[in-house]
C-alpha atoms as a PDB file:
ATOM      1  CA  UNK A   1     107.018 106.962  94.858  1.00  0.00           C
ATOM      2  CA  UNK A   2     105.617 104.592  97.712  1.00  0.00           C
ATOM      3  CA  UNK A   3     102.616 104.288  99.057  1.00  0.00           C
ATOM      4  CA  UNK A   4     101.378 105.789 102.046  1.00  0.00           C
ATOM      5  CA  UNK A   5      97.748 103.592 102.520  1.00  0.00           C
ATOM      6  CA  UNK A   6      97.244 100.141 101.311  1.00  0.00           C
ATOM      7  CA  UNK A   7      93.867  99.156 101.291  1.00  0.00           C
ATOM      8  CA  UNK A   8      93.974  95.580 100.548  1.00  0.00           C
ATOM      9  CA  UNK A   9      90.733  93.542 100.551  1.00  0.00           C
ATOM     10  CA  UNK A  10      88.477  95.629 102.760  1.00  0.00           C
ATOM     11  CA  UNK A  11      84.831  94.768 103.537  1.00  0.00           C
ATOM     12  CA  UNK A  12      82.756  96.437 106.188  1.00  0.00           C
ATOM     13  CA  UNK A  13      78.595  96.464 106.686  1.00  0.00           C
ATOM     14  CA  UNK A  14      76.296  97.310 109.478  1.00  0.00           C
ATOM     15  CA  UNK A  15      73.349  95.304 110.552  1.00  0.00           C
ATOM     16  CA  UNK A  16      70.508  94.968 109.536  1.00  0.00           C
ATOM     17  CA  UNK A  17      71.909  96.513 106.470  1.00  0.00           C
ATOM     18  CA  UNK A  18      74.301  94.427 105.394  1.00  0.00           C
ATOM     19  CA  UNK A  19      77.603  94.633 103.430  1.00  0.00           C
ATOM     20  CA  UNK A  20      78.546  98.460 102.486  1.00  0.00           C
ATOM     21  CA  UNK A  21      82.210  97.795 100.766  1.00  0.00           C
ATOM     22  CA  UNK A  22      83.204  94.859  99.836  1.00  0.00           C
ATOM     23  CA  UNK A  23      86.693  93.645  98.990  1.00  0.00           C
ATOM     24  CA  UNK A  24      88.128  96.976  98.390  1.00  0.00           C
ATOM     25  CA  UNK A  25      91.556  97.512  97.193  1.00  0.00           C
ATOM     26  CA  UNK A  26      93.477 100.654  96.056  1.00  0.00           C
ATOM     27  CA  UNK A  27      96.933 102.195  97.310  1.00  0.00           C
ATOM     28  CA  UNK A  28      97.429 105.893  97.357  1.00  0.00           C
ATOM     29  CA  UNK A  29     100.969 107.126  97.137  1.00  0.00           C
ATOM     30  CA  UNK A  30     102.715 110.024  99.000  1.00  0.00           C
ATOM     31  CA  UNK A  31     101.417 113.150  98.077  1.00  0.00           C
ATOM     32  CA  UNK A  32      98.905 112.437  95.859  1.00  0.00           C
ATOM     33  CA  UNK A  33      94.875 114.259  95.776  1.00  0.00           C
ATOM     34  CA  UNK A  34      92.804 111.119  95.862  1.00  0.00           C
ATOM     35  CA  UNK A  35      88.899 112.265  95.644  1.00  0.00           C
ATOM     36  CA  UNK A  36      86.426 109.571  96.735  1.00  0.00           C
ATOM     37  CA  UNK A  37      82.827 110.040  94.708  1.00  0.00           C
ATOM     38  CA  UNK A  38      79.430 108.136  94.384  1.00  0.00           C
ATOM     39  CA  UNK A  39      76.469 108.415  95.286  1.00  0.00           C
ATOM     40  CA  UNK A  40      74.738 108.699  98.591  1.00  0.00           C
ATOM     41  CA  UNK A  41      74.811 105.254 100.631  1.00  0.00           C
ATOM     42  CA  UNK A  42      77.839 104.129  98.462  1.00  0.00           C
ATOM     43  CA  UNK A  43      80.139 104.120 101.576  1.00  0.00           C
ATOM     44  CA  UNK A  44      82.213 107.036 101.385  1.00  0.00           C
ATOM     45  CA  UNK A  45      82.169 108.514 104.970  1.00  0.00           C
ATOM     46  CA  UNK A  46      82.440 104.513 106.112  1.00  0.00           C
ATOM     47  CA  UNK A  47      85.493 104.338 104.087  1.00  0.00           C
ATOM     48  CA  UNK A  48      86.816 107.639 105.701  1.00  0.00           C
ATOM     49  CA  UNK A  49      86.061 106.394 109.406  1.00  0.00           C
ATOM     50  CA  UNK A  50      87.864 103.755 107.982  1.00  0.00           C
ATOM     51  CA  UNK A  51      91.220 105.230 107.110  1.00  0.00           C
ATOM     52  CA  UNK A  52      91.706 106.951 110.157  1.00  0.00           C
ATOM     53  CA  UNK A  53      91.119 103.873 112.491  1.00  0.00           C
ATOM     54  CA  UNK A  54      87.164 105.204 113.756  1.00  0.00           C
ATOM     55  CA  UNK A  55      85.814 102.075 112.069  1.00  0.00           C
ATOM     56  CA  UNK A  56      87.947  98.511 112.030  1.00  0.00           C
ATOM     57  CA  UNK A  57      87.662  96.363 108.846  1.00  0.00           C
ATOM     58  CA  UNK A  58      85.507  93.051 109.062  1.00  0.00           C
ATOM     59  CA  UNK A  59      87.809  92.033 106.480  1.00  0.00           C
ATOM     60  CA  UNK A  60      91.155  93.285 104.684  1.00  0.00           C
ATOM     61  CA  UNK A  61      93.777  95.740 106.246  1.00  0.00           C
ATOM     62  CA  UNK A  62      94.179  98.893 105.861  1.00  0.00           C
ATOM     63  CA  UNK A  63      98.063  99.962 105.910  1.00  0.00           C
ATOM     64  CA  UNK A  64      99.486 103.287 106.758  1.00  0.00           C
ATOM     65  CA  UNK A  65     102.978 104.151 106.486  1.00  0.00           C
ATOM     66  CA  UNK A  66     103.958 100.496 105.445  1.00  0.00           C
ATOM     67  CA  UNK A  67     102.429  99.313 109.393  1.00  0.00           C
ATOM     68  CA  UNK A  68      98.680  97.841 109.955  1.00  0.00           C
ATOM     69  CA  UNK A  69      96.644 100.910 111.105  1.00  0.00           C
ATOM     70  CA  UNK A  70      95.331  98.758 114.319  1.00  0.00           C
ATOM     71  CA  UNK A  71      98.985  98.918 115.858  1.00  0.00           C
ATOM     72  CA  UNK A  72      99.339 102.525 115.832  1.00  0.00           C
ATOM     73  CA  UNK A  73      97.997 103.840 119.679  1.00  0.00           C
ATOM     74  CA  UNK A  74      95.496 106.870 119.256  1.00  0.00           C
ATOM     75  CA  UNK A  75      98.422 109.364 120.072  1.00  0.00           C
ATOM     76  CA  UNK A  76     100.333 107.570 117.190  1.00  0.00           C
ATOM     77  CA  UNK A  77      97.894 107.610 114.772  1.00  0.00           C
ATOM     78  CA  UNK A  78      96.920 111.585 115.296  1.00  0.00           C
ATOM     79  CA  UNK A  79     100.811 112.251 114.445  1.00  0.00           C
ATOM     80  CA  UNK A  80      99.632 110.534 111.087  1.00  0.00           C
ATOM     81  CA  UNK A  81      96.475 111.566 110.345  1.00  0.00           C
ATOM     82  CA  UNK A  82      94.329 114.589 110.441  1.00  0.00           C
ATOM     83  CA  UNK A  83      90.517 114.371 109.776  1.00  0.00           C
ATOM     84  CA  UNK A  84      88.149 117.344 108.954  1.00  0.00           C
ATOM     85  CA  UNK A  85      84.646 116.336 108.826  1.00  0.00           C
ATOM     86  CA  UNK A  86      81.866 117.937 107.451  1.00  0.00           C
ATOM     87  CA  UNK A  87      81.212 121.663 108.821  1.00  0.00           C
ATOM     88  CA  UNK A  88      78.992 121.553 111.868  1.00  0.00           C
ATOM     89  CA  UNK A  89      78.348 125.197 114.449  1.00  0.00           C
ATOM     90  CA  UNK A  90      80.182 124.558 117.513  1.00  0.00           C
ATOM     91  CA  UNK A  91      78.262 124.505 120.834  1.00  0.00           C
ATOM     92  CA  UNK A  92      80.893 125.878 122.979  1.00  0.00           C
ATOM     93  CA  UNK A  93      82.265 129.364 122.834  1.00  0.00           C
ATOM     94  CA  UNK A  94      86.079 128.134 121.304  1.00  0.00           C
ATOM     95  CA  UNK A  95      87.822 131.129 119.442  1.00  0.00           C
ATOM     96  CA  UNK A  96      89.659 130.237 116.562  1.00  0.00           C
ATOM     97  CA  UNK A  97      92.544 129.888 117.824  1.00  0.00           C
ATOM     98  CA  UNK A  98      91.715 127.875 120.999  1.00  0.00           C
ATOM     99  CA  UNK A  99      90.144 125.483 118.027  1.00  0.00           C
ATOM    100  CA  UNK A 100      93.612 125.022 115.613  1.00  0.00           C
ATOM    101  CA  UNK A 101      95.515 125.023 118.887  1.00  0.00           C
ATOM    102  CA  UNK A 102      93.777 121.647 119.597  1.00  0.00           C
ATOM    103  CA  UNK A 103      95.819 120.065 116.574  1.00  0.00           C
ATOM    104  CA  UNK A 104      99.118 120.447 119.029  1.00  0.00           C
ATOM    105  CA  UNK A 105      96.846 117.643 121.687  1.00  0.00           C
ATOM    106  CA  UNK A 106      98.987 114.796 120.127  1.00  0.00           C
ATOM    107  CA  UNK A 107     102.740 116.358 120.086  1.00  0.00           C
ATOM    108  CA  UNK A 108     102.142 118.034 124.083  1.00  0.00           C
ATOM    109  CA  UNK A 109     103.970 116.808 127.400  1.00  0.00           C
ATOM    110  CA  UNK A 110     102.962 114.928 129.866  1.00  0.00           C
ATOM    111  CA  UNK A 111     101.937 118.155 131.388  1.00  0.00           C
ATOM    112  CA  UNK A 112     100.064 119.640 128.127  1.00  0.00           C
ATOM    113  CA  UNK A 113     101.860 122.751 127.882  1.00  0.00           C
ATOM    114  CA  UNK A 114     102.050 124.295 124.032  1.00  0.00           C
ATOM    115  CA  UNK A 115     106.169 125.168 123.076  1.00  0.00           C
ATOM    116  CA  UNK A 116     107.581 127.503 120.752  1.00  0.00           C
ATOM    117  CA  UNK A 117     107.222 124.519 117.844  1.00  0.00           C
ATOM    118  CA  UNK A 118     103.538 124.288 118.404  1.00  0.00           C
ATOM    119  CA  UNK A 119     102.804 127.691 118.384  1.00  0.00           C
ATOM    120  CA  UNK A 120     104.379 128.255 115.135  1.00  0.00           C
ATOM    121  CA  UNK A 121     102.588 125.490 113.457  1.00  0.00           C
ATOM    122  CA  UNK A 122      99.410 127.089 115.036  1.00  0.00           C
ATOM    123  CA  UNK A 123     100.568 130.437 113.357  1.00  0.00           C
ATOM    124  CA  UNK A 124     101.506 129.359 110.169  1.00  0.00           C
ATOM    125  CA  UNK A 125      98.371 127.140 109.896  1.00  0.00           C
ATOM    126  CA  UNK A 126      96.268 130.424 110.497  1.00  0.00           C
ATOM    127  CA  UNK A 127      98.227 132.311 107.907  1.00  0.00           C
ATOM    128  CA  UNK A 128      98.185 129.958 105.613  1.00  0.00           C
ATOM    129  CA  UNK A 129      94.109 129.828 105.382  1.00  0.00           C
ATOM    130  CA  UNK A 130      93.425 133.517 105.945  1.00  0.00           C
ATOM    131  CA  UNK A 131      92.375 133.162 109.342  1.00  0.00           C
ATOM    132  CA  UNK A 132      95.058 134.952 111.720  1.00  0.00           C
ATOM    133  CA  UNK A 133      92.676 138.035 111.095  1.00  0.00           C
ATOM    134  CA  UNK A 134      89.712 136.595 113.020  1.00  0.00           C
ATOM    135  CA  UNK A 135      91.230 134.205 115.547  1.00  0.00           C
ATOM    136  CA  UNK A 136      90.325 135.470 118.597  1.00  0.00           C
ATOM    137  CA  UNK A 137      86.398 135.126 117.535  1.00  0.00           C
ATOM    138  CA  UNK A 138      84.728 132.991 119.255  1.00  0.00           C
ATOM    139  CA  UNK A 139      83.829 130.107 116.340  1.00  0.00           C
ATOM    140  CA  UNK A 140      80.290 130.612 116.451  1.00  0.00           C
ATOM    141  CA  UNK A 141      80.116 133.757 115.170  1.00  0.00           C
ATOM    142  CA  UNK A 142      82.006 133.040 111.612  1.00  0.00           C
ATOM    143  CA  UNK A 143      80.061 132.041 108.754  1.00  0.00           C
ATOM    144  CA  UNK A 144      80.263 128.444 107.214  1.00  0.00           C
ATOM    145  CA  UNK A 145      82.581 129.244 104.745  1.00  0.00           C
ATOM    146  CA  UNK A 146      85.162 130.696 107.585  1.00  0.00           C
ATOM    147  CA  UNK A 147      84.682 127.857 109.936  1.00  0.00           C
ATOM    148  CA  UNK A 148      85.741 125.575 107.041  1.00  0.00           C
ATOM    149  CA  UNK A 149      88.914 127.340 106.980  1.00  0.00           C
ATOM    150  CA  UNK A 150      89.511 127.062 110.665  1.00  0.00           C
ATOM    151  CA  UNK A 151      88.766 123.115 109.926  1.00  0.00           C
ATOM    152  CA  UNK A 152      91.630 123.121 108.155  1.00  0.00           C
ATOM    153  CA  UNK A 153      93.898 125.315 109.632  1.00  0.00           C
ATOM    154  CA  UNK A 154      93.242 122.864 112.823  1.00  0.00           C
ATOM    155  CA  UNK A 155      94.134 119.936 110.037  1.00  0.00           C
ATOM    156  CA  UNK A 156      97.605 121.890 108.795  1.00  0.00           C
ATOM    157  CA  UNK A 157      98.308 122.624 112.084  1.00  0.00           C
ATOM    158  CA  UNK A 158      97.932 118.879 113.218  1.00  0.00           C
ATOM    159  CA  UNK A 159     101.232 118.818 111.109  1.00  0.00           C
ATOM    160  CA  UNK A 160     100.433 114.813 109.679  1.00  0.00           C
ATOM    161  CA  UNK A 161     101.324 112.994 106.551  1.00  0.00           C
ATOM    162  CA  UNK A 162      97.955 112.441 105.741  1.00  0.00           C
ATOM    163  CA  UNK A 163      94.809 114.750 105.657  1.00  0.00           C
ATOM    164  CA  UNK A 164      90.964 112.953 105.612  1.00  0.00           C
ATOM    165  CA  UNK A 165      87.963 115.377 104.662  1.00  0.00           C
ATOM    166  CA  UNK A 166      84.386 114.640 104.625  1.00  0.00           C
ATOM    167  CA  UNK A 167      82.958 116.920 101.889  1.00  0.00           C
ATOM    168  CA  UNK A 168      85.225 119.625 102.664  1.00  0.00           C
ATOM    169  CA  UNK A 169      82.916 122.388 100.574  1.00  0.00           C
ATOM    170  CA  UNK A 170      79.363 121.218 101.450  1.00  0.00           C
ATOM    171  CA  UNK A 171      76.978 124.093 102.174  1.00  0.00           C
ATOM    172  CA  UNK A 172      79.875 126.993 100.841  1.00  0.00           C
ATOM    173  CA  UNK A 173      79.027 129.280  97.755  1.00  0.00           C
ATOM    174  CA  UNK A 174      80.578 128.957  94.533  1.00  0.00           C
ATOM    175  CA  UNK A 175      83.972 131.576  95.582  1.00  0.00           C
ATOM    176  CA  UNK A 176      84.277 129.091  98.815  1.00  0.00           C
ATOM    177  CA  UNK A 177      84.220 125.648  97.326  1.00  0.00           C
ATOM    178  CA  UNK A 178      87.452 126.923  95.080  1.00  0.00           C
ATOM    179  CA  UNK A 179      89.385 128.352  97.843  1.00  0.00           C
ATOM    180  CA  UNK A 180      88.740 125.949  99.966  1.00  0.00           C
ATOM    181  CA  UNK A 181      90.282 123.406  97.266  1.00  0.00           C
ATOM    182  CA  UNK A 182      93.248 125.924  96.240  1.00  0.00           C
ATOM    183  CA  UNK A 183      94.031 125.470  99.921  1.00  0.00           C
ATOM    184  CA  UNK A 184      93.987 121.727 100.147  1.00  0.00           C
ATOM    185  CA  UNK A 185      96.316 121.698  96.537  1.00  0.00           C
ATOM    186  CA  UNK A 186      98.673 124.058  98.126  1.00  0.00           C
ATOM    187  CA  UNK A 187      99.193 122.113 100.970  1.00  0.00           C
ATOM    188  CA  UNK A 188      99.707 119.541  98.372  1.00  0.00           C
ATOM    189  CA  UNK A 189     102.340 120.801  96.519  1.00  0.00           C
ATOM    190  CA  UNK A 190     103.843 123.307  98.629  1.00  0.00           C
ATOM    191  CA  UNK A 191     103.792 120.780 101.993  1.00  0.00           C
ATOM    192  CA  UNK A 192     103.734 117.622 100.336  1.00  0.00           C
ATOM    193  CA  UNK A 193     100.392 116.560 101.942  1.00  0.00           C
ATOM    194  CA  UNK A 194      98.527 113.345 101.256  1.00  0.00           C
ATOM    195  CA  UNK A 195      94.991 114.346 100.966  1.00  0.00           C
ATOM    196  CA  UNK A 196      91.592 112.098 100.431  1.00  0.00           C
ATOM    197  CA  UNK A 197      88.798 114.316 100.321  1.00  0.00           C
ATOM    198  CA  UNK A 198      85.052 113.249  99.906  1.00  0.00           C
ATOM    199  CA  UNK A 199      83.334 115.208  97.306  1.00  0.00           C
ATOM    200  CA  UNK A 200      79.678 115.137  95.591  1.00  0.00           C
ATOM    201  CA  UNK A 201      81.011 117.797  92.775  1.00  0.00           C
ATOM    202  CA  UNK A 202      82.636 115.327  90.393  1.00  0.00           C
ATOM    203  CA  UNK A 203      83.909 118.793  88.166  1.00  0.00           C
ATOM    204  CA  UNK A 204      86.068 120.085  91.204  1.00  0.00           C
ATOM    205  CA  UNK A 205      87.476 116.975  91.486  1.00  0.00           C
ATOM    206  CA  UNK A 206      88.674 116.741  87.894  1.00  0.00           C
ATOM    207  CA  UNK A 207      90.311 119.583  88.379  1.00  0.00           C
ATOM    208  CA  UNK A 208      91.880 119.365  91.341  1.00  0.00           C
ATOM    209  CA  UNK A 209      92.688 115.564  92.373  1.00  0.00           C
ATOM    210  CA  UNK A 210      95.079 113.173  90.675  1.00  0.00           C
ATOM    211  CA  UNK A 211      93.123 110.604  91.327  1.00  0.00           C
ATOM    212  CA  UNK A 212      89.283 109.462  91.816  1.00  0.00           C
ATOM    213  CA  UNK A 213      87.885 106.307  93.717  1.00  0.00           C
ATOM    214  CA  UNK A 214      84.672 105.885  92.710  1.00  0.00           C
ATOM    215  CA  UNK A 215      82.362 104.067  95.147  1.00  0.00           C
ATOM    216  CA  UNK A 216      79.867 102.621  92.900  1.00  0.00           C
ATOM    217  CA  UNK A 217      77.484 101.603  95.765  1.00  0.00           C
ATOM    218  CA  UNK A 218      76.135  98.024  94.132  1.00  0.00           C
ATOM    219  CA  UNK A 219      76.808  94.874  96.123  1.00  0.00           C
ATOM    220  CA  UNK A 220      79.013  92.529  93.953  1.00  0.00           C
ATOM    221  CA  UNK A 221      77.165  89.333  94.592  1.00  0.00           C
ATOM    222  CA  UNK A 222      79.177  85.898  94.452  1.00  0.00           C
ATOM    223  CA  UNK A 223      79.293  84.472  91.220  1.00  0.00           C
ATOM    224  CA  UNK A 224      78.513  80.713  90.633  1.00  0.00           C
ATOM    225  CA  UNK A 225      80.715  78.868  88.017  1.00  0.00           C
ATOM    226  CA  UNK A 226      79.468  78.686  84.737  1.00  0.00           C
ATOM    227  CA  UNK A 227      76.162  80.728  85.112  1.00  0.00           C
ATOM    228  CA  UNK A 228      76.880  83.448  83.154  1.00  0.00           C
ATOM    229  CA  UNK A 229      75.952  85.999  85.435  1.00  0.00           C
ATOM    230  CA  UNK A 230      78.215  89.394  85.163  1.00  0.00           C
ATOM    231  CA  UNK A 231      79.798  91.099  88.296  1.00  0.00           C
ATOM    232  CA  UNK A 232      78.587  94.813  88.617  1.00  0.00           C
ATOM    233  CA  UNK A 233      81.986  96.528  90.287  1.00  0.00           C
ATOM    234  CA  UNK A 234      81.961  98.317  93.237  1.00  0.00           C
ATOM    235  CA  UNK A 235      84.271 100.394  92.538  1.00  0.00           C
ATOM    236  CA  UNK A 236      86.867 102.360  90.067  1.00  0.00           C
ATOM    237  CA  UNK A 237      90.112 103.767  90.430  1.00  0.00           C
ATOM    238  CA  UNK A 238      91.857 106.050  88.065  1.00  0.00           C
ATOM    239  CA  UNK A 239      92.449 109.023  86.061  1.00  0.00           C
ATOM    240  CA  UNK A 240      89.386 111.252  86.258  1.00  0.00           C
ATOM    241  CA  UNK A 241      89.517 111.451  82.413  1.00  0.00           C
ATOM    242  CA  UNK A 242      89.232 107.567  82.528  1.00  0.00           C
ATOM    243  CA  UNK A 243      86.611 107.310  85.527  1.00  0.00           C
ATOM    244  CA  UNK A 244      84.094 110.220  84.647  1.00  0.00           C
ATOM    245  CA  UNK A 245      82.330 109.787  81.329  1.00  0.00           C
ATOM    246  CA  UNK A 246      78.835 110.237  80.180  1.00  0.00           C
ATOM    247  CA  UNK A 247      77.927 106.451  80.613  1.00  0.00           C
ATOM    248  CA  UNK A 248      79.562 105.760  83.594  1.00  0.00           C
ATOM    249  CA  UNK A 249      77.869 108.714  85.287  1.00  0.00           C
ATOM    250  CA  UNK A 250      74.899 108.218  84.485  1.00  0.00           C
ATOM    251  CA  UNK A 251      75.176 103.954  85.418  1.00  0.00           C
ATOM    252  CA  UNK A 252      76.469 105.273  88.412  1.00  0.00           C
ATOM    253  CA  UNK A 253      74.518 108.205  89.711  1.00  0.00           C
ATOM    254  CA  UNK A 254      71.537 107.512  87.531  1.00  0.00           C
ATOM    255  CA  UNK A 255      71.560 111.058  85.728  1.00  0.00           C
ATOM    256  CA  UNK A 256      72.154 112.126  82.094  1.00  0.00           C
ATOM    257  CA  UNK A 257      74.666 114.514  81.604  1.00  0.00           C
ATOM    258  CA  UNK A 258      76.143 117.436  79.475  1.00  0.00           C
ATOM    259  CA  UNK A 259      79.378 116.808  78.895  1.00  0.00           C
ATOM    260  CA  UNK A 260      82.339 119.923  77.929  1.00  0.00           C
ATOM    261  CA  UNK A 261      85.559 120.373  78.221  1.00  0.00           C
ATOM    262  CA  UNK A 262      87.649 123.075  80.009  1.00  0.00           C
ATOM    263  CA  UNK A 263      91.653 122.423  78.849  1.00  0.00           C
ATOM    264  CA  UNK A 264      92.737 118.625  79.180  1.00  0.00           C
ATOM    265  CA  UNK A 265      89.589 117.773  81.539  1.00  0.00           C
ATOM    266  CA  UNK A 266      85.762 117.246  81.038  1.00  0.00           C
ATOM    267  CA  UNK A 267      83.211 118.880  82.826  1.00  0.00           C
ATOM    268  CA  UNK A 268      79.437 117.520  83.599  1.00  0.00           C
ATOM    269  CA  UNK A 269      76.112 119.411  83.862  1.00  0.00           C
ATOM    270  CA  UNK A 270      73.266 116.632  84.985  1.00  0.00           C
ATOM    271  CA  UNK A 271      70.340 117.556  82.882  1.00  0.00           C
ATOM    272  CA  UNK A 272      66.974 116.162  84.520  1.00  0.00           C
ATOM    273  CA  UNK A 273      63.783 115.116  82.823  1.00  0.00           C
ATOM    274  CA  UNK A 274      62.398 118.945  82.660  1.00  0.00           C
ATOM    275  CA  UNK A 275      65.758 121.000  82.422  1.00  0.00           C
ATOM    276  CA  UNK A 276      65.680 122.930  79.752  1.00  0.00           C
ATOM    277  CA  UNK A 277      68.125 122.013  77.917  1.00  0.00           C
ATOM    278  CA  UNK A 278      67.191 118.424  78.744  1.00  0.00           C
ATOM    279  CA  UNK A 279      67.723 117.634  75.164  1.00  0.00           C
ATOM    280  CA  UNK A 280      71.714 118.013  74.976  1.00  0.00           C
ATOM    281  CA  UNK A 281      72.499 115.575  77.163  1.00  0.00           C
ATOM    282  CA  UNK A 282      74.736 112.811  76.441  1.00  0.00           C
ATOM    283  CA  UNK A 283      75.629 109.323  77.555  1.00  0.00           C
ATOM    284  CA  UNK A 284      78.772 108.205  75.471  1.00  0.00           C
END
């Protein structure tokens, strides 16, 4: 299976800040469920913005479809890549499907007019979420949870190899955050999407993903020859089962866990100073 992005090498700060990834490397092959974690700050949203061209590296490339991501034109790259950020109320008074029809922008005519082609991808998209029965609402009027859906009918509809998402489930309830990843794993399997999705709940991502970058957010200083002095990564790629453990989550995010297990994969409760059951967390 080859890959469809080819990080090689990347860095990329901002001043007066300084460095936020450095040398980053990590390939993610055609459809695969690649979650990026870590904590706030750790450069997960740059990374993003950097996958889908919003951000240029100050160092590395970034690859997609076996071509540098620079020499794709915007119209190009939208045929490649679909991004849903994180859910935001729109200001103007777009109905749903006004909104997913905007996916089509890329494939239109010099004169703009939608064809039969995009107006089936605009109807399957809607179908496909649960969101045919509302799409003449105007989007301001749907709940967070529903406009999340739109997001990514608008994403499906955008018909690309590749879908981006910037903490797809933030703000939803418990019964929204799992739909809203059965959706992305059906368009997984059933469309053979490549998905990266940003996520702070490291337990849907076990579940879910086939693989997790985790963003460690330290700054790998330089090391001088003989001193001695150890490397703290940036970053680690892998299995979830060989990225999320007790100690690394707690180096990492700076909180103790719980640690159980549903089937083949853990699952993580962070246990503060005063939770109750503050006692029964682990860290091996």
């Amino acid at each position: 299976m080859s890959s469809i992005i080819e990080v090689k090498n990347v860095s990329f700060g901002y001043f007066p800040q300084g460095s936020i990834l450095q040398e980053v490397s990590f390939d993610v092959k055609v459809g695969t469920f690649l979650s990026i974690a870590g904590p706030n700050g750790a450069g997960k949203t740059t990374l993003l913005n950097l996958l889908c061209g919003l951000l240029r590296p100050q160092a590395g490339s970034i690859m997609i479809e076996a071509a540098r991501i620079q020499s794709y034109s915007p119209r190009r790259l939208a045929q490649k890549i679909a991004v849903v950020r994180q859910e935001f109320v729109p200001v103007f008074d777009f109905t749903v499907a006004e909104v997913v029809s905007m996916a089509r922008t890329p494939y239109l005519g010099t004169f703009g007019f939608d064809g039969k082609i995009d107006r089936e991808a605009v109807s399957q998209a809607l179908e496909a979420t649960d969101t045919a029965q509302f799409a003449m609402r105007p989007m301001k009027n749907l709940s967070g949870g529903e406009r999340q859906r739109v997001f990514i009918a608008r994403a499906l509809a955008q018909n690309t190899a590749i879908m981006l998402l910037d903490e797809p489930t933030s703000f939803l309830d418990l019964r929204h955050q799992v739909h809203i990843y059965d959706l992305l794993k059906a368009a997984q399997l059933e469309k053979g999407k490549t998905i990266v999705a940003i996520t702070h709940d490291i337990n849907l991502a076990a579940q879910y993903c086939d693989e997790i970058l985790l963003l460690t957010g330290r700054r790998p200083a330089k090391q001088r020859p003989g001193n001695g002095t150890e490397n703290p990564a940036s970053y680690f790629i892998g299995k979830a089962k060989d990225i999320f453990s007790p100690a690394q989550i707690q180096d990492v995010f700076g909180v103790r866990v719980f640690t159980g297990k549903v089937g083949n994969e853990n699952f993580f409760i962070p246990l503060g100073r005063f939770a109750k059951d503050s006692g029964q967390a682990n860290s091996s």
